[in-house]
N, C-alpha and C. Protein backbone atom coordinates (compact mmCIF):
# COMPACT_ATOMS: atom_id res chain seq x y z
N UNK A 1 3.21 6.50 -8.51
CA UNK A 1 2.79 7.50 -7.56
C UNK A 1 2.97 6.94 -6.15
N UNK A 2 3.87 7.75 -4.93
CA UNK A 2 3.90 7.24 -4.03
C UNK A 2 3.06 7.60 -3.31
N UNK A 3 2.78 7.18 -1.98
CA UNK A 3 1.99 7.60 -0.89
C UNK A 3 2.20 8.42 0.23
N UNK A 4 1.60 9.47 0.83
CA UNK A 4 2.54 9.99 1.78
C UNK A 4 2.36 8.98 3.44
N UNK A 5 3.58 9.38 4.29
CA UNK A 5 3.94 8.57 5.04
C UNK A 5 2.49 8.31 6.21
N UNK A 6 2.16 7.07 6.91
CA UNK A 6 1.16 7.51 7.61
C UNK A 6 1.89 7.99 8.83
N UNK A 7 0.65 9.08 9.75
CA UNK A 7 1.39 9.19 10.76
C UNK A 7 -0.09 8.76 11.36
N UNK A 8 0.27 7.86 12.49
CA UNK A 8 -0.85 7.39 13.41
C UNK A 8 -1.01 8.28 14.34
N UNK A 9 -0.43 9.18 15.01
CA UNK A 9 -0.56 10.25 16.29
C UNK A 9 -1.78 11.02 15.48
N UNK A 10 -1.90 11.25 13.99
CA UNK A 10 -2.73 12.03 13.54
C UNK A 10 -4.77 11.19 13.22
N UNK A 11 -4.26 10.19 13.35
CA UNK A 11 -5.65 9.40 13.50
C UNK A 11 -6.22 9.36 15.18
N UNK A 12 -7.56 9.35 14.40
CA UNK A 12 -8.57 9.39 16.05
C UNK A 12 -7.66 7.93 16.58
N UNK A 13 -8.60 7.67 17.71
CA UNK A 13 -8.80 6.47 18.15
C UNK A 13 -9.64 5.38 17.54
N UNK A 14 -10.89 5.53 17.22
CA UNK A 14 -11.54 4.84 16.38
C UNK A 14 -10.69 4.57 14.99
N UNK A 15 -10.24 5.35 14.26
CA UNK A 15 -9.55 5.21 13.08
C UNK A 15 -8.08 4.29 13.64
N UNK A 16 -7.59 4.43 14.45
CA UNK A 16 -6.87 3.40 14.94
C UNK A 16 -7.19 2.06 15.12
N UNK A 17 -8.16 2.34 15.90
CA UNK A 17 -8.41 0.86 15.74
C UNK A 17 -9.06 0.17 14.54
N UNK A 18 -9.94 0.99 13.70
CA UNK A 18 -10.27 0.01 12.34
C UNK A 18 -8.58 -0.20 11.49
N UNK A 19 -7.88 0.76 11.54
CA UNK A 19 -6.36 0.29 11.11
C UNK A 19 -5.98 -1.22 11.56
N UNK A 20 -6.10 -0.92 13.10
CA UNK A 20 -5.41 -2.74 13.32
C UNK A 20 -6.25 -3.64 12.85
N UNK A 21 -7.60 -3.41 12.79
CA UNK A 21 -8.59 -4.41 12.44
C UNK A 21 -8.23 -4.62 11.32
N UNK A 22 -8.29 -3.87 10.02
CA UNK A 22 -7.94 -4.30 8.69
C UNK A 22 -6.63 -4.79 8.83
N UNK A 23 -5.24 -4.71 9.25
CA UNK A 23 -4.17 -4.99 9.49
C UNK A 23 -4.83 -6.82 10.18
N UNK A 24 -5.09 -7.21 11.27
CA UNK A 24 -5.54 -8.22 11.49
C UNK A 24 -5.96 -8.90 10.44
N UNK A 25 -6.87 -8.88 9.75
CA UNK A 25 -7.86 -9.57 8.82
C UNK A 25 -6.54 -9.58 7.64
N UNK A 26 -6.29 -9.00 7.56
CA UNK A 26 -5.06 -9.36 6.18
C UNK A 26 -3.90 -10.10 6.75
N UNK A 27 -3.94 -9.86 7.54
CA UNK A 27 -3.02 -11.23 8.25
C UNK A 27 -3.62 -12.43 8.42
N UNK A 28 -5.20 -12.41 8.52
CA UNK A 28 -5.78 -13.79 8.97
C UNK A 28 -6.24 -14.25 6.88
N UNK A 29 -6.20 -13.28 6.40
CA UNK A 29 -6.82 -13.83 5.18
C UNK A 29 -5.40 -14.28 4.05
N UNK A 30 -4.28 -13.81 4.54
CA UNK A 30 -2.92 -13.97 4.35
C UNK A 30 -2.71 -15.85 4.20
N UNK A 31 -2.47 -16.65 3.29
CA UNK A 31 -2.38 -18.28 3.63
C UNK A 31 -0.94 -18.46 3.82
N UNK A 32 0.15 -17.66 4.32
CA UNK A 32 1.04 -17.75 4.97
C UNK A 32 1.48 -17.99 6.27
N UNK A 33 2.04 -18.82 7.28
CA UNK A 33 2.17 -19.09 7.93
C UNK A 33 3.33 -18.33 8.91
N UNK A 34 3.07 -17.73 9.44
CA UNK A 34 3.51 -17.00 10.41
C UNK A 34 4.61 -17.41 11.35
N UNK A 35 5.84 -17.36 11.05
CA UNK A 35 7.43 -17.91 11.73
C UNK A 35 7.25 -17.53 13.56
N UNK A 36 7.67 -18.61 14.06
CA UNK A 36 7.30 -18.68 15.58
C UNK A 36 9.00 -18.49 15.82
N UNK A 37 9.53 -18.03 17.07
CA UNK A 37 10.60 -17.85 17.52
C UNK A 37 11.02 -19.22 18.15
N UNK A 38 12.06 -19.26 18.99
CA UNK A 38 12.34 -20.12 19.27
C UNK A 38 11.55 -20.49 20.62
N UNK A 39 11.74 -19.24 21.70
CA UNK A 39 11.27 -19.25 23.22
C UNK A 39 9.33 -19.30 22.61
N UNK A 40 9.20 -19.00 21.47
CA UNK A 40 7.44 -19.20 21.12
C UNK A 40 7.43 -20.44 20.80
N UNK A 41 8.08 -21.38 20.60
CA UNK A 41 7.73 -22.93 19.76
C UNK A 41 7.78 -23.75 21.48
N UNK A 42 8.76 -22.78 21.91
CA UNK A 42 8.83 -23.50 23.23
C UNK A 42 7.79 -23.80 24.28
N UNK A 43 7.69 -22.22 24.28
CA UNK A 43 5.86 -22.16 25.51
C UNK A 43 4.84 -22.74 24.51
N UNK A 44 5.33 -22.81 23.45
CA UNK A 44 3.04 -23.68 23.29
C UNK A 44 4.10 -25.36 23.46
N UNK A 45 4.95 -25.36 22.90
CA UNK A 45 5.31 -27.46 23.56
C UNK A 45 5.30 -27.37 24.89
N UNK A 46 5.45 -26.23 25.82
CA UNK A 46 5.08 -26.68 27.48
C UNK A 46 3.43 -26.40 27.74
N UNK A 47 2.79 -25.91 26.76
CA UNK A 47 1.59 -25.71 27.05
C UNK A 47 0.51 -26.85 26.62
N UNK A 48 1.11 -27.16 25.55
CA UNK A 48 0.55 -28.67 24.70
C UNK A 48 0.75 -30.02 26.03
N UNK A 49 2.29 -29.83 26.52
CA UNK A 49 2.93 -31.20 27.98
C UNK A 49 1.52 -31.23 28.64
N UNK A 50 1.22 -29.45 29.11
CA UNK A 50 0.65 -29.32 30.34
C UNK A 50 -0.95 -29.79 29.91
N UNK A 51 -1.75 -29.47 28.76
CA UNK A 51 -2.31 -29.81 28.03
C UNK A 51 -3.18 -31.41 28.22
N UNK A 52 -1.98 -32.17 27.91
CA UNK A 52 -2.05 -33.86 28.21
C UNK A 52 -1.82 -33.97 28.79
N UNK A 53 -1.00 -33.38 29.92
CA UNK A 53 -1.00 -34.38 30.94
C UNK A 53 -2.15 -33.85 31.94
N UNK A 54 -2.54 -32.78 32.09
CA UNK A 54 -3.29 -32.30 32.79
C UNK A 54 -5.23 -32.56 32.68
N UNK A 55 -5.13 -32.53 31.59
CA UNK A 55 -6.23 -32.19 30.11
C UNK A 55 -7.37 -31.16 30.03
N UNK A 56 -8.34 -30.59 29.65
CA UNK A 56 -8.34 -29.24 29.73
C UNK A 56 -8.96 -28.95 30.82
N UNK A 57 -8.23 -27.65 31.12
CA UNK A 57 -9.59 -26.74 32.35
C UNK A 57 -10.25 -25.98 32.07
N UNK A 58 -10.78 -25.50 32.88
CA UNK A 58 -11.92 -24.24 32.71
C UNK A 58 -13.24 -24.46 32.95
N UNK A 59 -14.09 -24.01 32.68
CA UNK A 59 -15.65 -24.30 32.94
C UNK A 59 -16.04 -24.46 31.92
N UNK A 60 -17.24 -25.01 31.50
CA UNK A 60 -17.76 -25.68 29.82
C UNK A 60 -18.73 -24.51 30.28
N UNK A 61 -19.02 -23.96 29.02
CA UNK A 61 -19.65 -22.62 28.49
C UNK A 61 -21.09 -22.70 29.30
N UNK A 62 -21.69 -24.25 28.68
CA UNK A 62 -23.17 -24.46 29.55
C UNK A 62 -23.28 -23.62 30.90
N UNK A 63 -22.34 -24.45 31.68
CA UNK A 63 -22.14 -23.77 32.96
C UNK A 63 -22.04 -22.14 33.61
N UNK A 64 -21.00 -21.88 32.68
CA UNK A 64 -21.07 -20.36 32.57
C UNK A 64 -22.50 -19.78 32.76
N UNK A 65 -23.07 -19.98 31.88
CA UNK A 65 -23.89 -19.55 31.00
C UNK A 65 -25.58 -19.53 32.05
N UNK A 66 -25.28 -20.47 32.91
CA UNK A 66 -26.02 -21.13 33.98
C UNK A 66 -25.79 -20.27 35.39
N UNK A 67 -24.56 -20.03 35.63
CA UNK A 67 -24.11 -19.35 36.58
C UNK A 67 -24.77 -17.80 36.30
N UNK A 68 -24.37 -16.79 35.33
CA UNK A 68 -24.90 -15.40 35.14
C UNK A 68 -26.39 -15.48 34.64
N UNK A 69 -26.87 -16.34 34.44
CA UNK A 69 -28.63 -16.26 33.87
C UNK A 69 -29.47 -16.63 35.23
């Protein structure tokens, strides 16, 4: 028995988005590893360079957390 085709223009918005959500999660529960392109293997090895040599930024959460309270 086949299925009929989906059409997404015919789903709410909410029903859209639990679509990608289940779509997500079966990708994350998937133990397959996901093929990176070439220009993608590239930017995370310049992001990893920038990474070490730099080492990380941002604000540590504490802080955050200190700042809006």
């Amino acid at each position: 028995m086949s299925q009929a085709p989906l059409n997404i223009e015919d789903l709410s918005p909410q029903e859209r988005l639990d679509l990608l959500e289940r779509l997500w999660q079966s990708l994350r529960e998937s133990h397959q590893t996901l093929p990176f392109t070439d220009a993608q293997r590239a930017e995370l090895d310049l992001r990893l360079d920038d990474l070490e040599r730099e080492g990380p930024v941002g604000i540590p959460w504490e802080e955050v957390l200190r700042c809006i309270g």
